[in-house]
PDB file of N, CA and C in Angstrom:
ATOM      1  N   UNK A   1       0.868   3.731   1.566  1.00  0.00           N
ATOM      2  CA  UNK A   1       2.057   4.079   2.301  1.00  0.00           C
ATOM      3  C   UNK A   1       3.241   3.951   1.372  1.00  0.00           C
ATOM      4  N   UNK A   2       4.138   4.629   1.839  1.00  0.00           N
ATOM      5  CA  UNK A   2       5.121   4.589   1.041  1.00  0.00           C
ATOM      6  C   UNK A   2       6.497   4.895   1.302  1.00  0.00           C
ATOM      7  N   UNK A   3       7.808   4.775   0.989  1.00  0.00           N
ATOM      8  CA  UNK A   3       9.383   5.200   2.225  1.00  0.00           C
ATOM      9  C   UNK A   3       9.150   6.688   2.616  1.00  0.00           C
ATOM     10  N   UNK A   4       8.981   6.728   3.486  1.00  0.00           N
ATOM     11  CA  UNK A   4       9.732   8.605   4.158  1.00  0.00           C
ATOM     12  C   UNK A   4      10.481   8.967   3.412  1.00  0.00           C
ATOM     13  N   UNK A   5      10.491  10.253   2.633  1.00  0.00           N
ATOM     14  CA  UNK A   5      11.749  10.665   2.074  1.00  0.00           C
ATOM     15  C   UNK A   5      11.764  10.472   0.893  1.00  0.00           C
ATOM     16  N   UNK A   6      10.979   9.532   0.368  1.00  0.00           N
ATOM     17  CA  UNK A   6      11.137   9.108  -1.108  1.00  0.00           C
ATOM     18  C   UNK A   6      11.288   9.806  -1.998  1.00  0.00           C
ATOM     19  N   UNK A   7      11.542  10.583  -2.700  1.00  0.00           N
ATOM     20  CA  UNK A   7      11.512  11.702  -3.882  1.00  0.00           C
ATOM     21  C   UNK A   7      10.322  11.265  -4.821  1.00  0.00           C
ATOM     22  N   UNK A   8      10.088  10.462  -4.962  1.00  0.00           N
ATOM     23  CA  UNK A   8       8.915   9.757  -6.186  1.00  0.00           C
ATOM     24  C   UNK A   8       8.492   8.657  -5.745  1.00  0.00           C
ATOM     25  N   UNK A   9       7.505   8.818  -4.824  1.00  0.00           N
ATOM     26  CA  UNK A   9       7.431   7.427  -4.586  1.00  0.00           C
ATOM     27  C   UNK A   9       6.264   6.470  -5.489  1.00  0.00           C
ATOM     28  N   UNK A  10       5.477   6.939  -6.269  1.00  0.00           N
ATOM     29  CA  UNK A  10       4.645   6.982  -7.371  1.00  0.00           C
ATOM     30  C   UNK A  10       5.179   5.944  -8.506  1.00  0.00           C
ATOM     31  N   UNK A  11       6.428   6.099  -8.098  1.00  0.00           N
ATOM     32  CA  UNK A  11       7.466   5.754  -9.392  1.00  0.00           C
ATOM     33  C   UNK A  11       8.452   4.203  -8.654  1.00  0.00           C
ATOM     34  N   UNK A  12       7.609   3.887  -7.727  1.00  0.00           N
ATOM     35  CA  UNK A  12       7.976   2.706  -7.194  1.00  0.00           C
ATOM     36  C   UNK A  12       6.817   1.953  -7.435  1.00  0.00           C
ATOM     37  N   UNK A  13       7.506   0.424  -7.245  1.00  0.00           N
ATOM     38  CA  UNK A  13       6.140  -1.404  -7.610  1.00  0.00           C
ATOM     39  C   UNK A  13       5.539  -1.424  -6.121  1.00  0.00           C
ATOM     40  N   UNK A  14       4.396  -1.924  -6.765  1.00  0.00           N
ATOM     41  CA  UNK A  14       3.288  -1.994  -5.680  1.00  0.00           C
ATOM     42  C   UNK A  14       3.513  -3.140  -5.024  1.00  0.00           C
ATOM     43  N   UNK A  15       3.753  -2.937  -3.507  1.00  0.00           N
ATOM     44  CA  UNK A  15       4.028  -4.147  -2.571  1.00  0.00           C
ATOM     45  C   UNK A  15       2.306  -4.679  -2.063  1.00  0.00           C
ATOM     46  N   UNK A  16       1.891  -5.795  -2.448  1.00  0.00           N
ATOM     47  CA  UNK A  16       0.753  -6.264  -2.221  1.00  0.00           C
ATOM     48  C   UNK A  16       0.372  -7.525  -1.515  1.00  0.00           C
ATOM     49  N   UNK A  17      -0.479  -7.683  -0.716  1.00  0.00           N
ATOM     50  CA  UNK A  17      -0.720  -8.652   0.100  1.00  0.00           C
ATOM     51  C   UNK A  17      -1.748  -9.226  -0.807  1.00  0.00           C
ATOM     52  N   UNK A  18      -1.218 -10.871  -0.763  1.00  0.00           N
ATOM     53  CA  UNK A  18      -1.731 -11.556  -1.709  1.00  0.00           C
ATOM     54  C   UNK A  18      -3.583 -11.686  -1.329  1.00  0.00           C
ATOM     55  N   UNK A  19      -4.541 -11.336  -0.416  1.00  0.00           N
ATOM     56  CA  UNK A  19      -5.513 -11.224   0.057  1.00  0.00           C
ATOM     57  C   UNK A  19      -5.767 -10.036   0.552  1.00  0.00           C
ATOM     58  N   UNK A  20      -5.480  -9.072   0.358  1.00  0.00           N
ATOM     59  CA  UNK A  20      -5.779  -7.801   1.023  1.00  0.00           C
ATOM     60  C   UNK A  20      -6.482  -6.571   0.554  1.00  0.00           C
ATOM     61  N   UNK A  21      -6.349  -5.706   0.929  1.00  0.00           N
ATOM     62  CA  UNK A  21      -7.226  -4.764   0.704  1.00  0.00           C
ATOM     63  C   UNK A  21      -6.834  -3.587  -0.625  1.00  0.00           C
ATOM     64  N   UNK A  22      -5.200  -4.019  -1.171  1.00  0.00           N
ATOM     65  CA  UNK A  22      -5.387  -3.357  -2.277  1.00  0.00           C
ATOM     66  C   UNK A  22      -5.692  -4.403  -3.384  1.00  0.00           C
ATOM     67  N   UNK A  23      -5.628  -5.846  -3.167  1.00  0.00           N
ATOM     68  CA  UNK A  23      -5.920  -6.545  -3.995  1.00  0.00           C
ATOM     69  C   UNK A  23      -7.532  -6.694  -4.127  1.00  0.00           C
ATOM     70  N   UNK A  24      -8.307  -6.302  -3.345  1.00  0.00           N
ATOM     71  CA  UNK A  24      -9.783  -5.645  -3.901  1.00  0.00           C
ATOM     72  C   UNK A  24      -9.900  -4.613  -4.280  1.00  0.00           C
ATOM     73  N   UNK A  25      -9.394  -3.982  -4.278  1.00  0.00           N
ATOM     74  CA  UNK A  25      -9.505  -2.264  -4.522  1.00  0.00           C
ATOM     75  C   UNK A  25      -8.690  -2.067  -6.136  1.00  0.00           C
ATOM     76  N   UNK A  26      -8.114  -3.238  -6.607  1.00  0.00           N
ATOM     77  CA  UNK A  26      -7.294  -2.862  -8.024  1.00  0.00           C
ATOM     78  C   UNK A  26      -8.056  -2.897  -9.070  1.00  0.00           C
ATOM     79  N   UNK A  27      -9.415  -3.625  -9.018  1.00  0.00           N
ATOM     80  CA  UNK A  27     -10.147  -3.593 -10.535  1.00  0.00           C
ATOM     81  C   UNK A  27     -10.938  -1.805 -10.795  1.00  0.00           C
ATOM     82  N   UNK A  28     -11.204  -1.140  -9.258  1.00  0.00           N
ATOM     83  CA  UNK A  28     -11.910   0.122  -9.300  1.00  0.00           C
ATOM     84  C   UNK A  28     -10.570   0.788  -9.436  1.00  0.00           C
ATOM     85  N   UNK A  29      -9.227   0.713  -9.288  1.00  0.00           N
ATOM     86  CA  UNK A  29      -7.870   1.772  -9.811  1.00  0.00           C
ATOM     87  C   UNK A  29      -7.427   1.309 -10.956  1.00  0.00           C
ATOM     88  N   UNK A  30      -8.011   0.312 -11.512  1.00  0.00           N
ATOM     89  CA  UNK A  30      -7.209  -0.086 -12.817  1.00  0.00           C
ATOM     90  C   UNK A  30      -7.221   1.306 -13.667  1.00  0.00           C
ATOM     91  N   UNK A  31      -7.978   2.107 -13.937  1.00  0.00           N
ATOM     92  CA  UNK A  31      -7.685   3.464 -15.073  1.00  0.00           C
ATOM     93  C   UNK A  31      -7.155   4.334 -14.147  1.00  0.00           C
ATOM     94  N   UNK A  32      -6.322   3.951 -13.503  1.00  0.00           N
ATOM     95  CA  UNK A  32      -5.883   5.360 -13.004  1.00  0.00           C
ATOM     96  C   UNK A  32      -3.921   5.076 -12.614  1.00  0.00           C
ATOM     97  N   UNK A  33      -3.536   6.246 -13.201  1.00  0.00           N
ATOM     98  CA  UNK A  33      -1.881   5.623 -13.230  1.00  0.00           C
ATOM     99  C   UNK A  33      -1.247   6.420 -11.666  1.00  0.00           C
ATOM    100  N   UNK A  34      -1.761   6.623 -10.836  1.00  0.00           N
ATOM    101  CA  UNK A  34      -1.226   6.567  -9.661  1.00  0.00           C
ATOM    102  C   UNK A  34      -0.913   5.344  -8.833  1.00  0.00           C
ATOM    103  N   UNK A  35      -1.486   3.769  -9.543  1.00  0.00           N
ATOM    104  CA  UNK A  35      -1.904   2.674  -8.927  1.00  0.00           C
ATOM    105  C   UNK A  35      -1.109   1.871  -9.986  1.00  0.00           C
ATOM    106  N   UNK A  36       0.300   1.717  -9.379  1.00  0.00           N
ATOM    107  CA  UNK A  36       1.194   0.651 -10.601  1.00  0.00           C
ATOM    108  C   UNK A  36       0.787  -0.776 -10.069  1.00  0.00           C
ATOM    109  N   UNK A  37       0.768  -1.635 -11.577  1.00  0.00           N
ATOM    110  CA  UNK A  37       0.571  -3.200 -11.259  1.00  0.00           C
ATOM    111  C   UNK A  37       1.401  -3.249 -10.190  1.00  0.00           C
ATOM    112  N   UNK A  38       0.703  -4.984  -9.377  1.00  0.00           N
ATOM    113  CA  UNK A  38       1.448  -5.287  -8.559  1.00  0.00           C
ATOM    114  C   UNK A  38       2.685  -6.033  -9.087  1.00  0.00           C
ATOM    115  N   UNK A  39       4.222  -5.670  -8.363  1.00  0.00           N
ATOM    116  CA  UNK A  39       4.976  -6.442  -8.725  1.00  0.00           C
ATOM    117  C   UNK A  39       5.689  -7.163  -7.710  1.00  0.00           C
ATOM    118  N   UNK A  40       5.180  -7.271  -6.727  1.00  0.00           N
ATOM    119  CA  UNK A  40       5.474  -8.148  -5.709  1.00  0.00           C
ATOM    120  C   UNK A  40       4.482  -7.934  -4.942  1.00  0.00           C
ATOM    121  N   UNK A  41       4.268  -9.726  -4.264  1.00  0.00           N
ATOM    122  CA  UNK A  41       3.490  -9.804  -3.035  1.00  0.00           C
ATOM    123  C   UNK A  41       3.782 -10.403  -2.226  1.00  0.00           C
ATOM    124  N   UNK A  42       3.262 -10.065  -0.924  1.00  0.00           N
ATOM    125  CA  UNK A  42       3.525 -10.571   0.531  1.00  0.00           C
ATOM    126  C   UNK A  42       2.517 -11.624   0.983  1.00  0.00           C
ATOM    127  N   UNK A  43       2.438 -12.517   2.007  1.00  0.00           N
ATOM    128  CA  UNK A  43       1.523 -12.857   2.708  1.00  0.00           C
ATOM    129  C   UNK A  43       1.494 -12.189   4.019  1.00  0.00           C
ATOM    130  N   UNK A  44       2.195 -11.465   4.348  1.00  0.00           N
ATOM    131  CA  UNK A  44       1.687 -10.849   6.112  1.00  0.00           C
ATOM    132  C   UNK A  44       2.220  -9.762   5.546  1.00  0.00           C
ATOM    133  N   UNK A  45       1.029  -8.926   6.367  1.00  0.00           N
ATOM    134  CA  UNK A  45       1.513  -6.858   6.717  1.00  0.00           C
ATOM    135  C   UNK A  45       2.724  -7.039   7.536  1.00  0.00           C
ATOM    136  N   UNK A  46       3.316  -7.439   7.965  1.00  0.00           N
ATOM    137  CA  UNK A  46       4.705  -6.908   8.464  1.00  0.00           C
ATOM    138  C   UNK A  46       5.626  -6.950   7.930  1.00  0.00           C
ATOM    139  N   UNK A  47       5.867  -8.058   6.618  1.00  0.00           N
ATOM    140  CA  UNK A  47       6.360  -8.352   5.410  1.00  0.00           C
ATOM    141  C   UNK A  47       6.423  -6.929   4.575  1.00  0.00           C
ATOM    142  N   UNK A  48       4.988  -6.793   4.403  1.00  0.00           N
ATOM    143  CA  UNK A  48       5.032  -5.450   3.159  1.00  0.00           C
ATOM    144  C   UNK A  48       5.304  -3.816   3.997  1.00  0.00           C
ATOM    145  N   UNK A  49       5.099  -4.226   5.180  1.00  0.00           N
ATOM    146  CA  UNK A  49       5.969  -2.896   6.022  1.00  0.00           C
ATOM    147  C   UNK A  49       6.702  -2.779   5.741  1.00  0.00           C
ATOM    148  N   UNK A  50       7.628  -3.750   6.088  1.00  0.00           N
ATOM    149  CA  UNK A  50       8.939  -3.742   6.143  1.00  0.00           C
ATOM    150  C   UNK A  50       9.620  -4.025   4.736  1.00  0.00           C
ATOM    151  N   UNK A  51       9.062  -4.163   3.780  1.00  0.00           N
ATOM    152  CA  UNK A  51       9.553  -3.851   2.348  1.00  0.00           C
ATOM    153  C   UNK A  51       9.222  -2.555   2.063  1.00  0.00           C
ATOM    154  N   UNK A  52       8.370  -1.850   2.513  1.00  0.00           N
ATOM    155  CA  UNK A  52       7.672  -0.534   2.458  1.00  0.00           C
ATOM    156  C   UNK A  52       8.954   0.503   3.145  1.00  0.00           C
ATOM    157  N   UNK A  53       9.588  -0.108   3.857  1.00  0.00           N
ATOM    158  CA  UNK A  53      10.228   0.843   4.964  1.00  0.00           C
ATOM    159  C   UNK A  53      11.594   0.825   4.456  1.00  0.00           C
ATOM    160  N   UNK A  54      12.280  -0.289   3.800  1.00  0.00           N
ATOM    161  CA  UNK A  54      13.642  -0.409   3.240  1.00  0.00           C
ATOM    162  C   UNK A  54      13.735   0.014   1.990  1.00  0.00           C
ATOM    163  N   UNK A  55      12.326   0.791   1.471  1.00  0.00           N
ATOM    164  CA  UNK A  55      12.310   1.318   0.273  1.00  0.00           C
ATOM    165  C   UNK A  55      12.438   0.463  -1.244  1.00  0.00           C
ATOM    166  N   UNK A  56      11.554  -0.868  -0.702  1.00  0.00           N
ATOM    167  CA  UNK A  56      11.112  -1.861  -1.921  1.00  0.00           C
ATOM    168  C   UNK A  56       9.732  -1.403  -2.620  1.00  0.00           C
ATOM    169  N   UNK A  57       9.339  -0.312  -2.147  1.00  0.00           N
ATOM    170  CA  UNK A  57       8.011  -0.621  -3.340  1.00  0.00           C
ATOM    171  C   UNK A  57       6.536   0.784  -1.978  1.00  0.00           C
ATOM    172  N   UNK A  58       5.582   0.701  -2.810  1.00  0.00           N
ATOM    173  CA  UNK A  58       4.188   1.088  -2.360  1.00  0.00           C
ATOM    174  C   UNK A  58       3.216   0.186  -2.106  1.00  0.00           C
ATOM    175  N   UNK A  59       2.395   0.648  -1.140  1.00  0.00           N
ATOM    176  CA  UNK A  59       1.504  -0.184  -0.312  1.00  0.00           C
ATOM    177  C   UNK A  59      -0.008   0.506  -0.078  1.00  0.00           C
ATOM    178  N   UNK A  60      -0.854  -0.572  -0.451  1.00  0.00           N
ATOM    179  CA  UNK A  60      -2.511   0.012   0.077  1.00  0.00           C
ATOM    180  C   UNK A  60      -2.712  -1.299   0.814  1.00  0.00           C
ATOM    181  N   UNK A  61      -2.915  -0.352   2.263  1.00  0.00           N
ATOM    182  CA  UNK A  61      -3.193  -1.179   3.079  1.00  0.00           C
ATOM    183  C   UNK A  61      -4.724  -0.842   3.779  1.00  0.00           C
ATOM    184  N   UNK A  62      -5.264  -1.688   4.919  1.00  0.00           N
ATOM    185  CA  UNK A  62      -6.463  -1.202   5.514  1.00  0.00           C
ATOM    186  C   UNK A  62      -5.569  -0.486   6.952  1.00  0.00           C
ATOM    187  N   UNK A  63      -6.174   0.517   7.332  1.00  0.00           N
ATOM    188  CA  UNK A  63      -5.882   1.828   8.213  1.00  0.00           C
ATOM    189  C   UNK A  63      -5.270   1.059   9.550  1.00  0.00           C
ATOM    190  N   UNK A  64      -6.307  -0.100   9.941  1.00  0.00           N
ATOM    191  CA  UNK A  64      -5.955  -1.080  11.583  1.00  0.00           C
ATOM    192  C   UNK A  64      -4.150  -1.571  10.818  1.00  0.00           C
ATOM    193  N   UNK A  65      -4.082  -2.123  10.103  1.00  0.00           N
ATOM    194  CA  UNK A  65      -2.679  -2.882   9.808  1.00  0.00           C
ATOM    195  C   UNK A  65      -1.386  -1.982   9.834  1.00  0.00           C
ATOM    196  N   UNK A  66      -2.339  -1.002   9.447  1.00  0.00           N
ATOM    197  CA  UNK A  66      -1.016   0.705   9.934  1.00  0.00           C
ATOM    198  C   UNK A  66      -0.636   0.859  11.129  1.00  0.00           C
ATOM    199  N   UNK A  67      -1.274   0.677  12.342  1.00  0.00           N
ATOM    200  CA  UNK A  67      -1.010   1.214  13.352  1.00  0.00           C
ATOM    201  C   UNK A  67       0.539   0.393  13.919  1.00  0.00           C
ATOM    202  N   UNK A  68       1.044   1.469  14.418  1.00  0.00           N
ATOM    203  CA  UNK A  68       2.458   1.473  15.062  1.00  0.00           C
ATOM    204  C   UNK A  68       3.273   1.484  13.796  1.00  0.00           C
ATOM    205  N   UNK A  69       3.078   1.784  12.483  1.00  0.00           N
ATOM    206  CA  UNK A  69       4.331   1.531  11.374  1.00  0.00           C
ATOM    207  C   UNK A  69       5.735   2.465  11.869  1.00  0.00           C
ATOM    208  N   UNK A  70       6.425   1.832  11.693  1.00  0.00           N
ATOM    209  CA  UNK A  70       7.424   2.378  11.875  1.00  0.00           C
ATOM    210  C   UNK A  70       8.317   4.120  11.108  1.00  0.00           C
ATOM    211  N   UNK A  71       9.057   4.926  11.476  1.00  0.00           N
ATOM    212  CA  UNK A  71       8.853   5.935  11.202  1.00  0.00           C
ATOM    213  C   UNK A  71       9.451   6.293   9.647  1.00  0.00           C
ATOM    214  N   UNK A  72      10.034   5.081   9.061  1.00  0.00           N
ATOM    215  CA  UNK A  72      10.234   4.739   7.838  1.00  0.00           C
ATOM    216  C   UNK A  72       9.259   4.359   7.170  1.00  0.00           C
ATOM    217  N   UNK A  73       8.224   4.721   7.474  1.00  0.00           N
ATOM    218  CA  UNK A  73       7.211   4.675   6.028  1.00  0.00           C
ATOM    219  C   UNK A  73       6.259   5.628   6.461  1.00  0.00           C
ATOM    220  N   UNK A  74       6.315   6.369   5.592  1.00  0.00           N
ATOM    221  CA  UNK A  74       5.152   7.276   5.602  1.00  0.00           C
ATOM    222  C   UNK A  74       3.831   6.732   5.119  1.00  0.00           C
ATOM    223  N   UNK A  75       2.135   7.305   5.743  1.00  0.00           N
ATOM    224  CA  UNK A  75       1.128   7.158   5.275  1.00  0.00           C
ATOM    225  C   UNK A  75       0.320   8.554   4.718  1.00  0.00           C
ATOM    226  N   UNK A  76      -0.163   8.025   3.899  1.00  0.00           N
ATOM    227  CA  UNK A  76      -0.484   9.168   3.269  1.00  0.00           C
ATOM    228  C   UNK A  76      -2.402   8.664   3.004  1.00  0.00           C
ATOM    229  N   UNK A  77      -3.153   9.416   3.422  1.00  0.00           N
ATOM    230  CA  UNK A  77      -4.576   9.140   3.433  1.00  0.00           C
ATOM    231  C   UNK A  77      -5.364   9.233   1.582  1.00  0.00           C
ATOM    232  N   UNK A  78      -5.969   8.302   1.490  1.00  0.00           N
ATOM    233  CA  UNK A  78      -6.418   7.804   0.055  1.00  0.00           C
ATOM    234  C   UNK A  78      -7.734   9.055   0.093  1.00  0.00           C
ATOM    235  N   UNK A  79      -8.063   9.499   0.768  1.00  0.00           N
ATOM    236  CA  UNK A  79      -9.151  10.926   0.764  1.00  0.00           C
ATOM    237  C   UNK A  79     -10.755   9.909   1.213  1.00  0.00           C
ATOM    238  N   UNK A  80     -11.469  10.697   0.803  1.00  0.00           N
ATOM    239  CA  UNK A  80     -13.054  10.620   1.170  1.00  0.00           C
ATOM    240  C   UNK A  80     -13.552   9.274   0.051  1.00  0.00           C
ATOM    241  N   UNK A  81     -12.843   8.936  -0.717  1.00  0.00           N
ATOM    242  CA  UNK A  81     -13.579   8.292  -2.259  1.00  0.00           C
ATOM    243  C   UNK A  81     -12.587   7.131  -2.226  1.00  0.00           C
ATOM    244  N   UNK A  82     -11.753   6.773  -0.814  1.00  0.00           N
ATOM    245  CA  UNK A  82     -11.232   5.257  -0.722  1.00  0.00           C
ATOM    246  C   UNK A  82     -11.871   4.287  -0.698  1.00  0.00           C
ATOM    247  N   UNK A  83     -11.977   3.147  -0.980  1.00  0.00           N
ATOM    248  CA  UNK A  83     -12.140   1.584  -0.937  1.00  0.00           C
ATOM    249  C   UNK A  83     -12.744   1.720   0.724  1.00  0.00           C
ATOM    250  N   UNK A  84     -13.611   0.720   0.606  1.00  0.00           N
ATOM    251  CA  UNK A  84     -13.929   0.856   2.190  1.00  0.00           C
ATOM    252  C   UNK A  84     -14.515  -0.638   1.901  1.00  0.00           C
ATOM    253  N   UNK A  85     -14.416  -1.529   2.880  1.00  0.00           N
ATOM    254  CA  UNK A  85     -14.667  -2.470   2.751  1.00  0.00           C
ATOM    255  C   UNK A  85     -15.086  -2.935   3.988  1.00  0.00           C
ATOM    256  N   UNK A  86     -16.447  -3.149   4.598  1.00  0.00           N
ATOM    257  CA  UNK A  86     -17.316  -3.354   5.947  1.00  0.00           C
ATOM    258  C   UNK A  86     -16.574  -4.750   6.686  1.00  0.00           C
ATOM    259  N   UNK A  87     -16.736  -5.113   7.985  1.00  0.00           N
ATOM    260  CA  UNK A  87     -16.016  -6.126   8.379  1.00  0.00           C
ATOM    261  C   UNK A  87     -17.200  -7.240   8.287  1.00  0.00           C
ATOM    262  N   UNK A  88     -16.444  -8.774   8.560  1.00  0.00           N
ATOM    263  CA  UNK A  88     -16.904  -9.355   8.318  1.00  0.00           C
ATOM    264  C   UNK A  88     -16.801 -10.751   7.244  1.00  0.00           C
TER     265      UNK A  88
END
């Protein structure tokens, strides 16, 4: 996810939850420069929403922690070859 509107949002620091789902998912994006180090982290998704939404940074989140985001952050779907991680 990333601000509505952003012109580049690619070109913003990765807002990361210090246990979460892009912090498993960073050793399989490490070669790939769509996925900037993290430079700040959160402990709660409403935290990195809402840094997400005032236009502090990008976010990989899991799909349930999305629901209801507010209309200041756009989501944008990681495709067929995302991180998937079973519950549990």
């Amino acid at each position: 996810m990333h601000p509505a509107g952003h012109p580049a949002p690619r070109s913003l620091p990765l807002v990361d939850r210090t246990e979460d789902f892009g912090s498993c998912a960073r050793d399989r994006w490490a070669a790939q420069d769509c996925i900037p180090a993290a430079t700040v982290t959160a402990e709660d998704d409403g935290a990195v929403l809402s840094m997400v939404g005032s236009g502090l940074g990008m976010a990989i989140m899991p799909a349930l922690s999305l629901t209801g985001a507010p209309p200041s952050v756009r989501i944008t779907d990681l495709g067929p070859e995302r991180p998937y991680r079973p519950p549990g």
